[in-house]
PDB file of N, CA and C in Angstrom:
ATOM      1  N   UNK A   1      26.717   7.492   1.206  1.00  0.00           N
ATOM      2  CA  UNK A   1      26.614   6.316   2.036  1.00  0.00           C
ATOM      3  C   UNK A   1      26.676   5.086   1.138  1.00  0.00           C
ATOM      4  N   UNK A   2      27.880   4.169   1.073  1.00  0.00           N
ATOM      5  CA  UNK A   2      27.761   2.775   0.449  1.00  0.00           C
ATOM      6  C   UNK A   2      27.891   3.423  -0.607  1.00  0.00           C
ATOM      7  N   UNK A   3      28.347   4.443  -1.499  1.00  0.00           N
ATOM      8  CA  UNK A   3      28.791   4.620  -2.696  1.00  0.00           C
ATOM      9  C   UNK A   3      27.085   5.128  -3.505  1.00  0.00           C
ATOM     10  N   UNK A   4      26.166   5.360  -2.757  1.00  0.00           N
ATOM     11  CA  UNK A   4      25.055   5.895  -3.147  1.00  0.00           C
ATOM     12  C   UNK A   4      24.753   7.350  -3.167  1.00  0.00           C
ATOM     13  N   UNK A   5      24.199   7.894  -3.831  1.00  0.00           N
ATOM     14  CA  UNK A   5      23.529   9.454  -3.967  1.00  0.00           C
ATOM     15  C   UNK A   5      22.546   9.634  -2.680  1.00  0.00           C
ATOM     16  N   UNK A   6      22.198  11.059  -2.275  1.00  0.00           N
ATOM     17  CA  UNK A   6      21.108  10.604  -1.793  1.00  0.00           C
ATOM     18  C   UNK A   6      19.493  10.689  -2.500  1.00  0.00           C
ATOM     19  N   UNK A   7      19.868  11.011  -4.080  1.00  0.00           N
ATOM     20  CA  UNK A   7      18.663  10.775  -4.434  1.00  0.00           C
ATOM     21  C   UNK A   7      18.065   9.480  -4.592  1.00  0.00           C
ATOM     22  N   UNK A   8      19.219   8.742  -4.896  1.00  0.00           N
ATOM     23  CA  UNK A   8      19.007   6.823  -4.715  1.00  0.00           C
ATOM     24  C   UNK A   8      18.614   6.359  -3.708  1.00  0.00           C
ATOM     25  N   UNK A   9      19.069   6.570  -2.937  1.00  0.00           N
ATOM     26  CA  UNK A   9      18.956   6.243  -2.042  1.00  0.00           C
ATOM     27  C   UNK A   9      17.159   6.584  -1.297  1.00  0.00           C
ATOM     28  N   UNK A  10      16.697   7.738  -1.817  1.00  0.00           N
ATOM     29  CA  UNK A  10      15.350   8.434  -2.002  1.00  0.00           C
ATOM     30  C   UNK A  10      14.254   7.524  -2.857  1.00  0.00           C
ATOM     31  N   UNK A  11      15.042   7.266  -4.474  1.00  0.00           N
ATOM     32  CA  UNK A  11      14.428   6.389  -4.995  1.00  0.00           C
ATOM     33  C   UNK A  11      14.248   5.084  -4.728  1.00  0.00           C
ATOM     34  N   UNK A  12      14.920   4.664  -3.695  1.00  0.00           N
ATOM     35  CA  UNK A  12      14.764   3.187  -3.659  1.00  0.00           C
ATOM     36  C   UNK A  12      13.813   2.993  -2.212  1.00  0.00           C
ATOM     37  N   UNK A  13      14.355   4.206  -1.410  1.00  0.00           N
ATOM     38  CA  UNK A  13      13.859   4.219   0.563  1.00  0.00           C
ATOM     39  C   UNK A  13      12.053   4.374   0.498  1.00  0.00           C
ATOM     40  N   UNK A  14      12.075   5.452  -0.810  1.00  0.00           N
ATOM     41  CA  UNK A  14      10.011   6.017  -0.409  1.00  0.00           C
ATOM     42  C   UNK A  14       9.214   4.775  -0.919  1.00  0.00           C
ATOM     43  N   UNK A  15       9.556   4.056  -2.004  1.00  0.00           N
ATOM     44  CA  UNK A  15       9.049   3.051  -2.450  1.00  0.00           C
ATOM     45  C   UNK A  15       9.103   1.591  -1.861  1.00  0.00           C
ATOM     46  N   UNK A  16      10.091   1.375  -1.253  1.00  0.00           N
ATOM     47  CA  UNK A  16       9.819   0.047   0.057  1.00  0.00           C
ATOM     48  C   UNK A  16       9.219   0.151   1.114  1.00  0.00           C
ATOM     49  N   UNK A  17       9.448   2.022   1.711  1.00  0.00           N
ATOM     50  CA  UNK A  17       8.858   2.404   2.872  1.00  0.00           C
ATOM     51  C   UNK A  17       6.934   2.568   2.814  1.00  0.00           C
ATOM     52  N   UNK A  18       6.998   3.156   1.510  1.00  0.00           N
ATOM     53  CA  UNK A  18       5.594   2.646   1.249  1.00  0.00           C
ATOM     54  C   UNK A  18       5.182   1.211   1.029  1.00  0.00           C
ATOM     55  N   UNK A  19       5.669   0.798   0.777  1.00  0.00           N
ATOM     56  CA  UNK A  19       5.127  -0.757   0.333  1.00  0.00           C
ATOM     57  C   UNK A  19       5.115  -1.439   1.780  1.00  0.00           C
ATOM     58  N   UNK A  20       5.904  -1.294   2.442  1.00  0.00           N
ATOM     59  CA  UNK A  20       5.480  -2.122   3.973  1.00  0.00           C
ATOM     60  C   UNK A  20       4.829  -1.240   4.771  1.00  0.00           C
ATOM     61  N   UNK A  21       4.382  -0.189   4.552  1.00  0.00           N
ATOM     62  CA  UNK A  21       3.323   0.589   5.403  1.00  0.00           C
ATOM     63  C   UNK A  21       1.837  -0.101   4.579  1.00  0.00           C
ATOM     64  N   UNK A  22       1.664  -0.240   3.433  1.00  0.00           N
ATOM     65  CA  UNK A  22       0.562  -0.722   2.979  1.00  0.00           C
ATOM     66  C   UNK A  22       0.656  -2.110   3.146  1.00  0.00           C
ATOM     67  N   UNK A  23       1.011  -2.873   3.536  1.00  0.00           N
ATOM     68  CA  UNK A  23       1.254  -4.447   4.083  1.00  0.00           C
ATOM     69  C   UNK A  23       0.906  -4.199   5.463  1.00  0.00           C
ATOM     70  N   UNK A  24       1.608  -2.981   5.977  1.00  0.00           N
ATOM     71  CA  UNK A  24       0.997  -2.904   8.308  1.00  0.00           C
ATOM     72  C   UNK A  24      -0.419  -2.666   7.704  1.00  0.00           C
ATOM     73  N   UNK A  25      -0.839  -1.802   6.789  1.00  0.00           N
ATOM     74  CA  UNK A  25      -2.367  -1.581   6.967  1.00  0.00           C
ATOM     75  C   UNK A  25      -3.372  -2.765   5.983  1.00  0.00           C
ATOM     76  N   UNK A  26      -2.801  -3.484   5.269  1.00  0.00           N
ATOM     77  CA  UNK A  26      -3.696  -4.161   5.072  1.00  0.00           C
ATOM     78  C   UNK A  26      -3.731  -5.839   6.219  1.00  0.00           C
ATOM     79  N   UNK A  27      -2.584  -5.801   7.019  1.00  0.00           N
ATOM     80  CA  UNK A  27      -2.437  -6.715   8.294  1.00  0.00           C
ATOM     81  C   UNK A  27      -3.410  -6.053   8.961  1.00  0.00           C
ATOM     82  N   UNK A  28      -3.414  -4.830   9.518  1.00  0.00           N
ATOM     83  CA  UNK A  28      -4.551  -4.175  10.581  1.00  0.00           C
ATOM     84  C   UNK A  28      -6.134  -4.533  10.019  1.00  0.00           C
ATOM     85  N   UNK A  29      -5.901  -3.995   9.080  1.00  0.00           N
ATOM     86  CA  UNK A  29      -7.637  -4.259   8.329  1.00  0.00           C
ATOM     87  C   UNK A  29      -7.818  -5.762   8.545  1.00  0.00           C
ATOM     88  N   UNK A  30      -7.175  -6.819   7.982  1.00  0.00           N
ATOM     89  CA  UNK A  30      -7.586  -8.417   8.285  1.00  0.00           C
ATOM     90  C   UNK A  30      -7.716  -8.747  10.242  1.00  0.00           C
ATOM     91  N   UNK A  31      -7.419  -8.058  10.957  1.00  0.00           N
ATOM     92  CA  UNK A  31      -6.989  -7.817  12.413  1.00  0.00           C
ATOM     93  C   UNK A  31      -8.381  -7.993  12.705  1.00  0.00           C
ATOM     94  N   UNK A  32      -8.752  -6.790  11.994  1.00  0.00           N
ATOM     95  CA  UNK A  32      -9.925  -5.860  12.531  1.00  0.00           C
ATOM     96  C   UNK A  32     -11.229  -6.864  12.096  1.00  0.00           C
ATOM     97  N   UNK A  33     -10.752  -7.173  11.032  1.00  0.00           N
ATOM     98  CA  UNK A  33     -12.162  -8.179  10.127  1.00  0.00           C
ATOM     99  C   UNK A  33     -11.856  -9.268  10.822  1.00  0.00           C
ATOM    100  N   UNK A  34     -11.404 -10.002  11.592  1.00  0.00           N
ATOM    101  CA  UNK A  34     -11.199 -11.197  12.530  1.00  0.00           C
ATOM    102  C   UNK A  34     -11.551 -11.283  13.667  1.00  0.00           C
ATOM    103  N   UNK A  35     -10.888 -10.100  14.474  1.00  0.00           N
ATOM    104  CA  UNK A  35     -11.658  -9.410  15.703  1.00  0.00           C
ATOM    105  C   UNK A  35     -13.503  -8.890  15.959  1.00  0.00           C
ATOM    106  N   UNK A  36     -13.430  -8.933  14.523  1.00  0.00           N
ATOM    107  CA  UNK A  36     -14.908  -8.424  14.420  1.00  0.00           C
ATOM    108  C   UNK A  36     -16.026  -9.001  13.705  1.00  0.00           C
ATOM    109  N   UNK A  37     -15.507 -10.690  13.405  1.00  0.00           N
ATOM    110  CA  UNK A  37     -16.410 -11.872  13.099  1.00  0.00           C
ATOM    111  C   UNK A  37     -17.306 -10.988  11.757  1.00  0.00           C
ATOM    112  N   UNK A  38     -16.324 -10.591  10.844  1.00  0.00           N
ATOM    113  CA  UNK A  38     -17.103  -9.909  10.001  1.00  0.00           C
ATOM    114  C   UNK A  38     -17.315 -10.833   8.928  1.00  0.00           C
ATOM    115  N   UNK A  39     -17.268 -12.316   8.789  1.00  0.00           N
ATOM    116  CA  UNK A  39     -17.372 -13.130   7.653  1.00  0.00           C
ATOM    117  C   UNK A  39     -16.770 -12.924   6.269  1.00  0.00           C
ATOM    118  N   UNK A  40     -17.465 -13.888   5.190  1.00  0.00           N
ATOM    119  CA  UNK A  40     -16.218 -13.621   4.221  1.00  0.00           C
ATOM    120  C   UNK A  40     -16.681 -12.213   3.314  1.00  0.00           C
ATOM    121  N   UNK A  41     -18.074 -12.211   3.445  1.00  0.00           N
ATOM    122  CA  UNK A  41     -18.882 -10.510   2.573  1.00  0.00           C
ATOM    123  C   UNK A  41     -18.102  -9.822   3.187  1.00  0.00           C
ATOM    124  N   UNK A  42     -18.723  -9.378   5.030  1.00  0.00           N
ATOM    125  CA  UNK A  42     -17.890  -8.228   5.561  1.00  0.00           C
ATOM    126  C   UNK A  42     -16.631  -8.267   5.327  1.00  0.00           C
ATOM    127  N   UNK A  43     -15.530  -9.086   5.223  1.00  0.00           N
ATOM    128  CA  UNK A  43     -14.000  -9.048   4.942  1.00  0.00           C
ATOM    129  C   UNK A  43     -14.025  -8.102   3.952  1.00  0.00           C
ATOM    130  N   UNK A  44     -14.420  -8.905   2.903  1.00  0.00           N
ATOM    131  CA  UNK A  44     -14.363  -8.105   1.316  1.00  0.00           C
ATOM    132  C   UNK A  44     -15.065  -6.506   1.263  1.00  0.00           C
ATOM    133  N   UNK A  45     -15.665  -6.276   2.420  1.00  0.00           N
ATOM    134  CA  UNK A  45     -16.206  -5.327   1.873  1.00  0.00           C
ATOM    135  C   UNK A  45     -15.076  -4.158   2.748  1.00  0.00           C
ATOM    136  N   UNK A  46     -14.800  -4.166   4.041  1.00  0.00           N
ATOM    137  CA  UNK A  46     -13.630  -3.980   4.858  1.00  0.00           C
ATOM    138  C   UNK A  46     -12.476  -3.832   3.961  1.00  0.00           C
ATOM    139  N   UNK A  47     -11.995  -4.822   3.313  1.00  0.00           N
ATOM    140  CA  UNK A  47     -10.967  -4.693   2.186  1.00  0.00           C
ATOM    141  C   UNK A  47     -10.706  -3.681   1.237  1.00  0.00           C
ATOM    142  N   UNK A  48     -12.043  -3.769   0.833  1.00  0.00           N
ATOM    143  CA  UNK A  48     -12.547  -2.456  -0.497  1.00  0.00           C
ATOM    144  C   UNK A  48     -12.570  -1.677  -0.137  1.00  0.00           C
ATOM    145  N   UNK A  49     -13.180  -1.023   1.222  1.00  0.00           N
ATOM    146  CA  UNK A  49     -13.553   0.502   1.530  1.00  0.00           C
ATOM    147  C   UNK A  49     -12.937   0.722   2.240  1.00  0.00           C
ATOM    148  N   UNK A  50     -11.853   0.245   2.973  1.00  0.00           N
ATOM    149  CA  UNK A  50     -10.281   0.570   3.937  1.00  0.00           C
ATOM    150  C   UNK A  50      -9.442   0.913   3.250  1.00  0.00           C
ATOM    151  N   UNK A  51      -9.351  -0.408   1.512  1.00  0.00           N
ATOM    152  CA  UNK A  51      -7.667  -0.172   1.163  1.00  0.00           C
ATOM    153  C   UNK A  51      -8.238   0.667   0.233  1.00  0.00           C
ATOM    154  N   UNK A  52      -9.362   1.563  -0.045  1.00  0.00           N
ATOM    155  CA  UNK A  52      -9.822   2.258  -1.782  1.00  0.00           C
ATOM    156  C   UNK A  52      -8.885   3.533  -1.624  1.00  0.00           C
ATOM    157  N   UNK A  53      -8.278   3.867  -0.979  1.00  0.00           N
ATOM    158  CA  UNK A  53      -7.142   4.756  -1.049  1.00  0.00           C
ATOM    159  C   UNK A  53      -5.461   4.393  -1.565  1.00  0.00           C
ATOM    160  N   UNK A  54      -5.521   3.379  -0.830  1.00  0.00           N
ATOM    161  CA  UNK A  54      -4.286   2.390  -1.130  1.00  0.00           C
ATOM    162  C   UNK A  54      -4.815   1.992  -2.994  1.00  0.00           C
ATOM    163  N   UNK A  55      -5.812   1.921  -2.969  1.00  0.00           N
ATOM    164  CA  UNK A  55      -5.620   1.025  -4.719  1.00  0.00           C
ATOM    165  C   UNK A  55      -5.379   2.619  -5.692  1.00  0.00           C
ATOM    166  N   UNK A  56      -6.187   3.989  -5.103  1.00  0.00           N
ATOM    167  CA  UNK A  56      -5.859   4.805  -5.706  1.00  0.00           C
ATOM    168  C   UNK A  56      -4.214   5.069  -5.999  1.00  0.00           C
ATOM    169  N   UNK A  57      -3.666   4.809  -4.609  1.00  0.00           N
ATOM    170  CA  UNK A  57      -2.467   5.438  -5.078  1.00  0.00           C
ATOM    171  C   UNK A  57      -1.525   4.376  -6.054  1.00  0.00           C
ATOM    172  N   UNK A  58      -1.612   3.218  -5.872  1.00  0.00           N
ATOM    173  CA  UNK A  58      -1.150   2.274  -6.661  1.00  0.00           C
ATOM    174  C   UNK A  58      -1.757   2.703  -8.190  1.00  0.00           C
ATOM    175  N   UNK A  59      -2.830   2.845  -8.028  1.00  0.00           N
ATOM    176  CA  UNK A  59      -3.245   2.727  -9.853  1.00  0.00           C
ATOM    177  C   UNK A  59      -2.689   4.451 -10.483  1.00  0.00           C
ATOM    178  N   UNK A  60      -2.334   4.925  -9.513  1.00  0.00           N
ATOM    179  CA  UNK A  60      -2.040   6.650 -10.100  1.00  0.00           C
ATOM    180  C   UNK A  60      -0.152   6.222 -10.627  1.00  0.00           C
ATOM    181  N   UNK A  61       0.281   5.411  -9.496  1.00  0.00           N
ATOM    182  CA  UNK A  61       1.638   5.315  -9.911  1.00  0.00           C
ATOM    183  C   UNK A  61       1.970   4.515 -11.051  1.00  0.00           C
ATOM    184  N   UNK A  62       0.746   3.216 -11.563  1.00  0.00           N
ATOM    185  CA  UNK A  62       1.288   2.997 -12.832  1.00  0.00           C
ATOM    186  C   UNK A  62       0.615   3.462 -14.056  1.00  0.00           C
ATOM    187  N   UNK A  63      -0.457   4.613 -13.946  1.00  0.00           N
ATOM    188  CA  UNK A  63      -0.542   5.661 -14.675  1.00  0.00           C
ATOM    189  C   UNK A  63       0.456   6.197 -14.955  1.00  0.00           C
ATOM    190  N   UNK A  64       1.194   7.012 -13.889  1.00  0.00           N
ATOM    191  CA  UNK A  64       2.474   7.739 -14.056  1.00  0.00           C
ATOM    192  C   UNK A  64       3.636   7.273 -15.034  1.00  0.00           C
ATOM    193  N   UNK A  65       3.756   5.802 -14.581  1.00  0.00           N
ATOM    194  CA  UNK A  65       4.860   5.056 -15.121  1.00  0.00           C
ATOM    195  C   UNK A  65       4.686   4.886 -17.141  1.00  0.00           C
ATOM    196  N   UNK A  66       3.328   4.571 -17.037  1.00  0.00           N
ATOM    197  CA  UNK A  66       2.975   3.841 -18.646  1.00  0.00           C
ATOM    198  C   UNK A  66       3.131   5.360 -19.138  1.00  0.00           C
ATOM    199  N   UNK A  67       2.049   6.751 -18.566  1.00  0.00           N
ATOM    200  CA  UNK A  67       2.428   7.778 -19.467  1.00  0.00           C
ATOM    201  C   UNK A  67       3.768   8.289 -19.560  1.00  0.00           C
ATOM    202  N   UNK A  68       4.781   7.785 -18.651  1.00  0.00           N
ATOM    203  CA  UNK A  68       5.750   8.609 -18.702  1.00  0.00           C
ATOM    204  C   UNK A  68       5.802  10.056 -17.905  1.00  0.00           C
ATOM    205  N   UNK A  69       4.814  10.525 -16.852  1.00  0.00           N
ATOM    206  CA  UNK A  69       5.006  11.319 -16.174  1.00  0.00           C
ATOM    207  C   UNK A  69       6.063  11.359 -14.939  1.00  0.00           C
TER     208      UNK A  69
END
């Protein structure tokens, strides 16, 4: 397709497709902390313990990257 592989096309699709799924969920989480007059503590704390999965997987991928895995 367009002179692409489809592994390129792989490498380029999982990594944007993730990146705007973690943008819908950190939009939902601010939703939720607005809807729910949670101030600026509760925000932050909503933030931390919603996205602490999201920061795992971010900090594993530039583990990956610096070791070279």
């Amino acid at each position: 397709m367009f002179g692409f592989s489809p592994e390129e096309i792989e490498a380029i699709g999982l990594p944007l497709s993730l990146t705007v799924l973690m943008v819908w969920m950190l939009l939902i989480i601010w939703n939720l902390a607005k809807e729910s007059k949670a101030g600026k503590f509760g925000t932050i704390v909503l933030f931390f313990v919603l996205s602490f999965g999201m920061i795992g997987f971010i900090a594993k991928t530039i583990m990956q990257k610096f070791m070279g895995l």
